[in-house]
PDB file of N, CA and C in Angstrom:
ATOM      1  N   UNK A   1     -11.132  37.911 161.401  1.00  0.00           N
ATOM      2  CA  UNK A   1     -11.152  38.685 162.608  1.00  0.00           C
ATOM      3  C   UNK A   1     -11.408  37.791 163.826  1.00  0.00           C
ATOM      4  N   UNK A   2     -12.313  36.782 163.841  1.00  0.00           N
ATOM      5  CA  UNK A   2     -12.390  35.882 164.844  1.00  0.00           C
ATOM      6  C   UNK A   2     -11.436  35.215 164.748  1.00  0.00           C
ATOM      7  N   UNK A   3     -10.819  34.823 164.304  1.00  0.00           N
ATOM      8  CA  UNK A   3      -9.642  33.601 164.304  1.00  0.00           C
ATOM      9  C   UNK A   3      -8.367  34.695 165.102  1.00  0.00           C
ATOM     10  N   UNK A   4      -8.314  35.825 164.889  1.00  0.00           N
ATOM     11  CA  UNK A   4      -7.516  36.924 165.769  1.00  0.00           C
ATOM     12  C   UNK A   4      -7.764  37.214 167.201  1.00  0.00           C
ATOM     13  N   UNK A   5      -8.833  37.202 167.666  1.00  0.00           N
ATOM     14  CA  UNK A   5      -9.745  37.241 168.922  1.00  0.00           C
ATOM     15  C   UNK A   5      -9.053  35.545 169.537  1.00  0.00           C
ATOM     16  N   UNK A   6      -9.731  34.569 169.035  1.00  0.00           N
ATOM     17  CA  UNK A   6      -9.121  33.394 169.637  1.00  0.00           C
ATOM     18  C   UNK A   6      -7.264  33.192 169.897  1.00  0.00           C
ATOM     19  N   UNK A   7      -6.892  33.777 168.954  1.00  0.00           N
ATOM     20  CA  UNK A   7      -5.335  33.662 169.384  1.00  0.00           C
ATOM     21  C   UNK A   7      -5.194  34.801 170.265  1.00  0.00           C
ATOM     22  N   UNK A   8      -5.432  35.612 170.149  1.00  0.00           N
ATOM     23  CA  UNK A   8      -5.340  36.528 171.341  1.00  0.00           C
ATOM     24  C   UNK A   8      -5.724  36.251 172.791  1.00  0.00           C
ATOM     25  N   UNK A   9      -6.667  35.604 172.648  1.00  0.00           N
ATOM     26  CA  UNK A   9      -7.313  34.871 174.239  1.00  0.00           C
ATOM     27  C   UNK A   9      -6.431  33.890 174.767  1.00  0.00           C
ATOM     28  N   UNK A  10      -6.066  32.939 173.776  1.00  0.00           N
ATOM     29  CA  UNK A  10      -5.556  32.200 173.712  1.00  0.00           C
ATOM     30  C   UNK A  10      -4.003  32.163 174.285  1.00  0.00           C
ATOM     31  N   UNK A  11      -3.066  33.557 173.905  1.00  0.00           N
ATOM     32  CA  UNK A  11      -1.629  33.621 174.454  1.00  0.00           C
ATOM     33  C   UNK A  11      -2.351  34.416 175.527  1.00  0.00           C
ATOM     34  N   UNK A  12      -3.161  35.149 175.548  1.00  0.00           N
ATOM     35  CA  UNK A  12      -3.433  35.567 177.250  1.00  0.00           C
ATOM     36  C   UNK A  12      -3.553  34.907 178.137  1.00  0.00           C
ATOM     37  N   UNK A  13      -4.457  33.770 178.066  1.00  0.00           N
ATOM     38  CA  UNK A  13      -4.363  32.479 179.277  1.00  0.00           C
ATOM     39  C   UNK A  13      -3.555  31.342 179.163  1.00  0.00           C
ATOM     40  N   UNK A  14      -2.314  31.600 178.442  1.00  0.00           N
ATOM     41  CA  UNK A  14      -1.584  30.682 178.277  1.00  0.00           C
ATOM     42  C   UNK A  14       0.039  31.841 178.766  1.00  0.00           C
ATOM     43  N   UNK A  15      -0.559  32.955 178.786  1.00  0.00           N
ATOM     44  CA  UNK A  15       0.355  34.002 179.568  1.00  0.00           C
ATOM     45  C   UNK A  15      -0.068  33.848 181.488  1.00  0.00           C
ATOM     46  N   UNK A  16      -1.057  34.065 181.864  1.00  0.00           N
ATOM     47  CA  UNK A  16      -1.635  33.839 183.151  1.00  0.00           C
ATOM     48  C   UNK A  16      -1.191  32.607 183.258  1.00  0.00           C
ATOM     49  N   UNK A  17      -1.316  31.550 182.852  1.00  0.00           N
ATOM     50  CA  UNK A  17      -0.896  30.298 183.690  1.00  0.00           C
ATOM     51  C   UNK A  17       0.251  29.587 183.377  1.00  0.00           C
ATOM     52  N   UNK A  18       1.214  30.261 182.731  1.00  0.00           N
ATOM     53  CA  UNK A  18       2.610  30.562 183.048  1.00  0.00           C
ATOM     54  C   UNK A  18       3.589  31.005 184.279  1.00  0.00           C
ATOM     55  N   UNK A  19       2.533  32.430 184.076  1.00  0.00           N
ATOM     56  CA  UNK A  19       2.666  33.472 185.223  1.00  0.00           C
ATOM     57  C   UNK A  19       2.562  32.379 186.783  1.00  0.00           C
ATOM     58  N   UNK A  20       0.982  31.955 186.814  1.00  0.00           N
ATOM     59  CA  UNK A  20       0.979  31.088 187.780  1.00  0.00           C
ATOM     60  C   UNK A  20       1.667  30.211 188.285  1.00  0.00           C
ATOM     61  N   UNK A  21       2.338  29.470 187.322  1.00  0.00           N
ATOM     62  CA  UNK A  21       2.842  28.042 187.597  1.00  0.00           C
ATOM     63  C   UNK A  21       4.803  28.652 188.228  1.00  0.00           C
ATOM     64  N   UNK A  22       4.851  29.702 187.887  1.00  0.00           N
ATOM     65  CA  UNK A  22       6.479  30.301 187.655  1.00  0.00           C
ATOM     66  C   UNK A  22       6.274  31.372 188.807  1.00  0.00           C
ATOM     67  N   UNK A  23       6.356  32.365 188.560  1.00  0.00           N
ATOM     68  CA  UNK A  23       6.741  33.840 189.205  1.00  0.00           C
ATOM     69  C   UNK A  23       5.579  33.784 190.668  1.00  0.00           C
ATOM     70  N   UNK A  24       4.074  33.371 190.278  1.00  0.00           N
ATOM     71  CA  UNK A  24       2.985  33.372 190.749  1.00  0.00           C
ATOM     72  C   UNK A  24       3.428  33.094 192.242  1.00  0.00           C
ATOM     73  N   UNK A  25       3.753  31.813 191.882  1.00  0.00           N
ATOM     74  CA  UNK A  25       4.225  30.591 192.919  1.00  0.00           C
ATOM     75  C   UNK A  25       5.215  31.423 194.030  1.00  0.00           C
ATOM     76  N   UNK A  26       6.057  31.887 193.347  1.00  0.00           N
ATOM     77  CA  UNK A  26       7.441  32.353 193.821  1.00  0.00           C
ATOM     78  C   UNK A  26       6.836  33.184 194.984  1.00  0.00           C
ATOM     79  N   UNK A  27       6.279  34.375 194.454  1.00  0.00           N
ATOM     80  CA  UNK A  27       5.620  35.451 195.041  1.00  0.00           C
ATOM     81  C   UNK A  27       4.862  35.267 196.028  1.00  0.00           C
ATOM     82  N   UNK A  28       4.057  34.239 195.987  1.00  0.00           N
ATOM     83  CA  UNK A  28       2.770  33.039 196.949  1.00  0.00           C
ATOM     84  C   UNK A  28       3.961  33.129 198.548  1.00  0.00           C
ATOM     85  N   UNK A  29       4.774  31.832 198.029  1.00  0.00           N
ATOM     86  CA  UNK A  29       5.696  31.590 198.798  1.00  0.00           C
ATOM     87  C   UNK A  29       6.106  32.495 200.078  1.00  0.00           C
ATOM     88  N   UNK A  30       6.700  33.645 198.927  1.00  0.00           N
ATOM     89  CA  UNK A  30       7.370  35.026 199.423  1.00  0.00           C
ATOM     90  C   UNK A  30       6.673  35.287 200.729  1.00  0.00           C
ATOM     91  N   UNK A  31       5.121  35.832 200.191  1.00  0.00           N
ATOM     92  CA  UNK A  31       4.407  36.173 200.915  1.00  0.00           C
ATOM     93  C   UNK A  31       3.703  35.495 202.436  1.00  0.00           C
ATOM     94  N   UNK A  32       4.221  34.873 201.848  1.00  0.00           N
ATOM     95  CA  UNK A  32       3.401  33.397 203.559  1.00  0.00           C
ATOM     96  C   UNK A  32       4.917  33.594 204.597  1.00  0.00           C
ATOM     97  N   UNK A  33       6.062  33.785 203.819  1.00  0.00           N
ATOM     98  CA  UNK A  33       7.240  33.530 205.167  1.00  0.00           C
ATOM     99  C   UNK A  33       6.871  35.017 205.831  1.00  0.00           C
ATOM    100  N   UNK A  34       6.870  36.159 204.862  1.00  0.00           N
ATOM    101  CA  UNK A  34       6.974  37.337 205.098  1.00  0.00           C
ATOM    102  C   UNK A  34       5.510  37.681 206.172  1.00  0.00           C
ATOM    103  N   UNK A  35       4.478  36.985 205.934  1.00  0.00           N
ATOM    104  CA  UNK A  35       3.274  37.057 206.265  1.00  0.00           C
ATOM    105  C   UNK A  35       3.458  36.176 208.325  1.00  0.00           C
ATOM    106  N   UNK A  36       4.314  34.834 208.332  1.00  0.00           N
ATOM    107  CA  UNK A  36       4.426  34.132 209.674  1.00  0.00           C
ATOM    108  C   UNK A  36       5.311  35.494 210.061  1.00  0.00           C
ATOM    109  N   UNK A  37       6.408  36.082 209.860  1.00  0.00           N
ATOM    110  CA  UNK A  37       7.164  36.896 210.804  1.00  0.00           C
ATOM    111  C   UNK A  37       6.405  38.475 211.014  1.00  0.00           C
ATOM    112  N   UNK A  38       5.019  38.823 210.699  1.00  0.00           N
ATOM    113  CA  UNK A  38       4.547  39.702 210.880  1.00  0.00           C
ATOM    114  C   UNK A  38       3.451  39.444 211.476  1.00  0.00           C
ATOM    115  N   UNK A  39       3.107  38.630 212.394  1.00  0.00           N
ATOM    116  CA  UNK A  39       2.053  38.070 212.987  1.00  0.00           C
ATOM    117  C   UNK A  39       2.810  37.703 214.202  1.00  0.00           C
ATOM    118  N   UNK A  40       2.347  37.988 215.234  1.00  0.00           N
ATOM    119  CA  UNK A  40       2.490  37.726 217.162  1.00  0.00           C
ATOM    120  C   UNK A  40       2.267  36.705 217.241  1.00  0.00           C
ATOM    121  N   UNK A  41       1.857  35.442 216.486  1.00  0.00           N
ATOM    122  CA  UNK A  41       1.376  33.743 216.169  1.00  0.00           C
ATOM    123  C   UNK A  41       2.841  33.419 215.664  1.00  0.00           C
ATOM    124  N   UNK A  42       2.692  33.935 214.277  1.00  0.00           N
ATOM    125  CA  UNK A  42       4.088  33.277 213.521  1.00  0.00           C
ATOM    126  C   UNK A  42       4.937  33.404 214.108  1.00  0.00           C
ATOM    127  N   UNK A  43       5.516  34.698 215.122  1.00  0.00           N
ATOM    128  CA  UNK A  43       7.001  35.105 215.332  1.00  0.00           C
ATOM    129  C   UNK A  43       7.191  33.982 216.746  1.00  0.00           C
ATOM    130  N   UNK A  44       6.127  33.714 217.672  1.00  0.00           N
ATOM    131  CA  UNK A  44       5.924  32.597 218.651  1.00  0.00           C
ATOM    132  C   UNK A  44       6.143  31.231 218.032  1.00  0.00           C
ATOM    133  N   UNK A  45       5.591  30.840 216.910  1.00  0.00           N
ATOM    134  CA  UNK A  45       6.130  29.355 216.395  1.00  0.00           C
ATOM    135  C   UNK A  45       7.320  29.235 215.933  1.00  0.00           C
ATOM    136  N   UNK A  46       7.640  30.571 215.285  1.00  0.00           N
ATOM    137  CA  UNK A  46       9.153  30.436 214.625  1.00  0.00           C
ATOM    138  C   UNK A  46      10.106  30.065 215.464  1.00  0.00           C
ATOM    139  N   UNK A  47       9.710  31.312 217.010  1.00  0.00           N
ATOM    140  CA  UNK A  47      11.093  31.121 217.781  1.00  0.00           C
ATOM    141  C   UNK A  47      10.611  29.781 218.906  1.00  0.00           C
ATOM    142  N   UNK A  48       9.282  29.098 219.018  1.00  0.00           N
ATOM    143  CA  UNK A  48       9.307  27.610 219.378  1.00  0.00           C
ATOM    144  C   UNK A  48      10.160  26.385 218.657  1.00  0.00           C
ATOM    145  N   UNK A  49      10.089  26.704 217.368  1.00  0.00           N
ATOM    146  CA  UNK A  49      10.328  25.754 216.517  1.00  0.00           C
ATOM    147  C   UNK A  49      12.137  25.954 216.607  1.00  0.00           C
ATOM    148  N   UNK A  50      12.342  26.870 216.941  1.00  0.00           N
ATOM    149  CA  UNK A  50      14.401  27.522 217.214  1.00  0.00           C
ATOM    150  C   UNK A  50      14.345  26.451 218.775  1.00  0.00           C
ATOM    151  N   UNK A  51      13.789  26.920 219.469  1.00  0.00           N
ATOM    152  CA  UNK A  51      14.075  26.474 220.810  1.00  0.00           C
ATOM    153  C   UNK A  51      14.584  24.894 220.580  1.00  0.00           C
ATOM    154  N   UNK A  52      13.286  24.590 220.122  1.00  0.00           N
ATOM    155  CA  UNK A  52      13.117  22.512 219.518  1.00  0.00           C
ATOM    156  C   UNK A  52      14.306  22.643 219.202  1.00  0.00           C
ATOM    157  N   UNK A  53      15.130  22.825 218.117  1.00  0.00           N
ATOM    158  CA  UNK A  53      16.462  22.373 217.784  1.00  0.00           C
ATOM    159  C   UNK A  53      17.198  22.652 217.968  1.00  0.00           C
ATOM    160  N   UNK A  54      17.396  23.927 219.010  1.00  0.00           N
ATOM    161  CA  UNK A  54      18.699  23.768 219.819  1.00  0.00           C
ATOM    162  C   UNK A  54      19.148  23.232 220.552  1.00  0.00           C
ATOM    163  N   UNK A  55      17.596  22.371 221.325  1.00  0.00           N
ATOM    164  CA  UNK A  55      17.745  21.256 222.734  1.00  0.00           C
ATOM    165  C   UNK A  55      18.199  20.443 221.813  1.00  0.00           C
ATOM    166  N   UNK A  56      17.082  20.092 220.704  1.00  0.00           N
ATOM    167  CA  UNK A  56      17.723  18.626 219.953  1.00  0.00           C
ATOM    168  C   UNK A  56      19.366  18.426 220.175  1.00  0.00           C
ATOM    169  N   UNK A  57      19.739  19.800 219.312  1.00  0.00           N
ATOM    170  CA  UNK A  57      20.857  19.667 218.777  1.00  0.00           C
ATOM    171  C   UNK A  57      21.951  19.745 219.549  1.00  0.00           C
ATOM    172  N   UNK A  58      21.415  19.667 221.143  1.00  0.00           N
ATOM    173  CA  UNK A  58      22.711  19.727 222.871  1.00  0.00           C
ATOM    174  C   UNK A  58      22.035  18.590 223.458  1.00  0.00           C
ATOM    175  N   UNK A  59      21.216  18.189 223.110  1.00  0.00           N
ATOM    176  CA  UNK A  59      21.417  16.503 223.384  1.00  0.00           C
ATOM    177  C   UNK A  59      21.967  15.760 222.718  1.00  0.00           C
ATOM    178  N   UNK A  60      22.419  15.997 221.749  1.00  0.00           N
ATOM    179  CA  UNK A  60      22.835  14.802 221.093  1.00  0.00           C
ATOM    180  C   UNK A  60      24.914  14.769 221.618  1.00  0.00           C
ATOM    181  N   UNK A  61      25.812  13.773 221.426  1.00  0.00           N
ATOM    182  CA  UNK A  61      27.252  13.820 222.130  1.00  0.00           C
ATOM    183  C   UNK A  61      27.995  15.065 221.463  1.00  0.00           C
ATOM    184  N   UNK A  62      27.762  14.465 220.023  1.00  0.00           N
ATOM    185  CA  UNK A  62      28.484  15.069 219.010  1.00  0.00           C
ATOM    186  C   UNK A  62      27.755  15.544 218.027  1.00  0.00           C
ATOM    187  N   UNK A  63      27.882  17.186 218.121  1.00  0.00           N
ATOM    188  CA  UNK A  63      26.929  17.802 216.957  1.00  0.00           C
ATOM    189  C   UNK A  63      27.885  17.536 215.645  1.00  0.00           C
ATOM    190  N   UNK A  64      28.725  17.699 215.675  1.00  0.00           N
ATOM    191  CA  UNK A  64      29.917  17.916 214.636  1.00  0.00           C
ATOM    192  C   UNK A  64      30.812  16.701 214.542  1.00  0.00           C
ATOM    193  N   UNK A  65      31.044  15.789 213.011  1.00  0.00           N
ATOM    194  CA  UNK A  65      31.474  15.072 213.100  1.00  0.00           C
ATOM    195  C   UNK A  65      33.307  15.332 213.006  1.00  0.00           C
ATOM    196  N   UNK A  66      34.079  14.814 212.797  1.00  0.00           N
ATOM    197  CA  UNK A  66      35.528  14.730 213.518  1.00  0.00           C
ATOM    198  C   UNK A  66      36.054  16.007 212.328  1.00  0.00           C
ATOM    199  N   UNK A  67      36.139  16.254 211.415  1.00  0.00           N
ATOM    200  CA  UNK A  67      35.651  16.586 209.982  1.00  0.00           C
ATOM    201  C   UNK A  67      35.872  17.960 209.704  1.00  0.00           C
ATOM    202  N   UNK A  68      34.333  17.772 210.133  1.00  0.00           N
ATOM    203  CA  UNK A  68      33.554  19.463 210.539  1.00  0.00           C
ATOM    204  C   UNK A  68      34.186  20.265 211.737  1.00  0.00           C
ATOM    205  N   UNK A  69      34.453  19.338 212.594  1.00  0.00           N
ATOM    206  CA  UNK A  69      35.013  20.406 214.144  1.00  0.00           C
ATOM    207  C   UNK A  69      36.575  20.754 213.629  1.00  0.00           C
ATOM    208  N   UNK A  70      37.321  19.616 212.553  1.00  0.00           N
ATOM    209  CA  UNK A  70      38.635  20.055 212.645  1.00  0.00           C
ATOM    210  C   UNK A  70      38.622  21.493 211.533  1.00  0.00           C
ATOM    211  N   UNK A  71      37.694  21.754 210.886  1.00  0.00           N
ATOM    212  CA  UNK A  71      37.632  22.596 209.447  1.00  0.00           C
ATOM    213  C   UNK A  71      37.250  24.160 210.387  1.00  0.00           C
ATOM    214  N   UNK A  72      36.361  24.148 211.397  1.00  0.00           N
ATOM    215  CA  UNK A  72      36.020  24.928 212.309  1.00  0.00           C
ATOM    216  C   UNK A  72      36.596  25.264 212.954  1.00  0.00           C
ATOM    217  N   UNK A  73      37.540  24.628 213.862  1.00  0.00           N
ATOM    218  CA  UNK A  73      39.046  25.041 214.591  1.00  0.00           C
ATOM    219  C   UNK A  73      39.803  25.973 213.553  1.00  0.00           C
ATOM    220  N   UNK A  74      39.977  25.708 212.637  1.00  0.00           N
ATOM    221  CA  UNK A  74      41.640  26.238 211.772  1.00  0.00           C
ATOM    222  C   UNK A  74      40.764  27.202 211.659  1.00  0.00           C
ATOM    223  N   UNK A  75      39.388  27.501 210.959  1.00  0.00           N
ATOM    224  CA  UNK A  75      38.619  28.856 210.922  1.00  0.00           C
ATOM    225  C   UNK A  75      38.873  29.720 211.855  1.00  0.00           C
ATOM    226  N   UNK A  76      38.640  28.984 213.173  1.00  0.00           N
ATOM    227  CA  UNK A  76      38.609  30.194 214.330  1.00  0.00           C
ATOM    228  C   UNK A  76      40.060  30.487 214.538  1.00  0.00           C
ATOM    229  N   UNK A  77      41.098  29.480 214.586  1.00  0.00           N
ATOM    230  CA  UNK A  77      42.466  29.925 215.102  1.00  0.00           C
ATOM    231  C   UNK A  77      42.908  31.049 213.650  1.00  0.00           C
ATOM    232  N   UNK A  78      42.537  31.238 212.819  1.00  0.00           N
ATOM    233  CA  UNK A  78      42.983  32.217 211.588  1.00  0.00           C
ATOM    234  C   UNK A  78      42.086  33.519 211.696  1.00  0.00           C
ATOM    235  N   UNK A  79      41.122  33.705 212.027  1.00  0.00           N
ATOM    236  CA  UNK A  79      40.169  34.330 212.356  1.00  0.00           C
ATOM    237  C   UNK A  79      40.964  35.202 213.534  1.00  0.00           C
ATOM    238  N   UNK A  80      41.525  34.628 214.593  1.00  0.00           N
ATOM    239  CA  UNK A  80      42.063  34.959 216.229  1.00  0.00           C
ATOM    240  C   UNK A  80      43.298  35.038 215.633  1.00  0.00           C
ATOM    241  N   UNK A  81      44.530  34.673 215.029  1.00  0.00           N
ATOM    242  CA  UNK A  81      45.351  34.953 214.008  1.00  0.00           C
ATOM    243  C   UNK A  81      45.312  36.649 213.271  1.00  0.00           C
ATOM    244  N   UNK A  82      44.577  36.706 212.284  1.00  0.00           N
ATOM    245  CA  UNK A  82      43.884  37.947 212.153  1.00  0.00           C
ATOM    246  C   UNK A  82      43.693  38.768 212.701  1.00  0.00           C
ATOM    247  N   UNK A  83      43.142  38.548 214.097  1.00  0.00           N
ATOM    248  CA  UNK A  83      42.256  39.958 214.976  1.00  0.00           C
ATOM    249  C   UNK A  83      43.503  40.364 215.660  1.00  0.00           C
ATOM    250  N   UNK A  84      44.804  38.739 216.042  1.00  0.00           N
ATOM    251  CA  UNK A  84      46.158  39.747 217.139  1.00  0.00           C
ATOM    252  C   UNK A  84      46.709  40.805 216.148  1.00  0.00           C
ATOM    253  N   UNK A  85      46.852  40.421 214.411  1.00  0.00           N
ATOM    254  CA  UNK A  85      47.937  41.227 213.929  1.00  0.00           C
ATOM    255  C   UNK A  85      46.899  42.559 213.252  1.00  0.00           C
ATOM    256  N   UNK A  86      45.953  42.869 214.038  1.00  0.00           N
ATOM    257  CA  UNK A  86      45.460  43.961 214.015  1.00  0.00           C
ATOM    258  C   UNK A  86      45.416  44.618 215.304  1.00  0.00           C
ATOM    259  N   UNK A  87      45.216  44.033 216.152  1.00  0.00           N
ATOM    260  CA  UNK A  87      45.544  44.647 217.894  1.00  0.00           C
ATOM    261  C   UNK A  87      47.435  44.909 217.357  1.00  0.00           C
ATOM    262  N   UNK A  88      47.887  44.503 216.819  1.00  0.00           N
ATOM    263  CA  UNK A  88      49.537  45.156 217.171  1.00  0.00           C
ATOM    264  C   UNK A  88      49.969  46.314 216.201  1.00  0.00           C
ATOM    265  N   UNK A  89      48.997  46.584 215.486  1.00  0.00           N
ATOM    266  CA  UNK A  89      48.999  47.548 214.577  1.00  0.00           C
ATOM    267  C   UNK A  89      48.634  48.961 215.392  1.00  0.00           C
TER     268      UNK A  89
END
């Protein structure tokens, strides 16, 4: 009967710190982003921390290398493609 008691304890805290190391964590996480955008603090750093990299990212010449802007063009001209042969409908 004791040797039943110890395995039983035994997958229980070896169930809890499973739990912890896996799902626990996840949930932790969850809760801290969900926790900064419900706070008048967090929602002020979030949208400071937006501001920071949009200057960054209009100072710099070229956000987009030659690449990226040409893959982005054909997007938008198919996109504007799209929207005329629904205006003629």
């Amino acid at each position: 009967m004791k040797s039943f008691f110890y395995k039983l304890v035994l997958v229980i805290i070896s169930i809890i710190i499973v739990y912890k190391f896996t799902i626990g964590e996840q949930i932790g996480s969850l809760l801290n982003k969900v926790e900064l955008f419900s706070t008048k603090e967090g929602r002020k750093e979030t949208i400071n921390k937006l501001k920071k990299e949009i200057k960054r990212a209009t100072e710099k010449e070229n956000y987009l290398n030659k690449e990226d802007a040409i893959l982005i063009k054909k997007f938008i001209d198919k996109i504007k493609s799209e929207l005329k042969t629904v205006e003629n409908q």
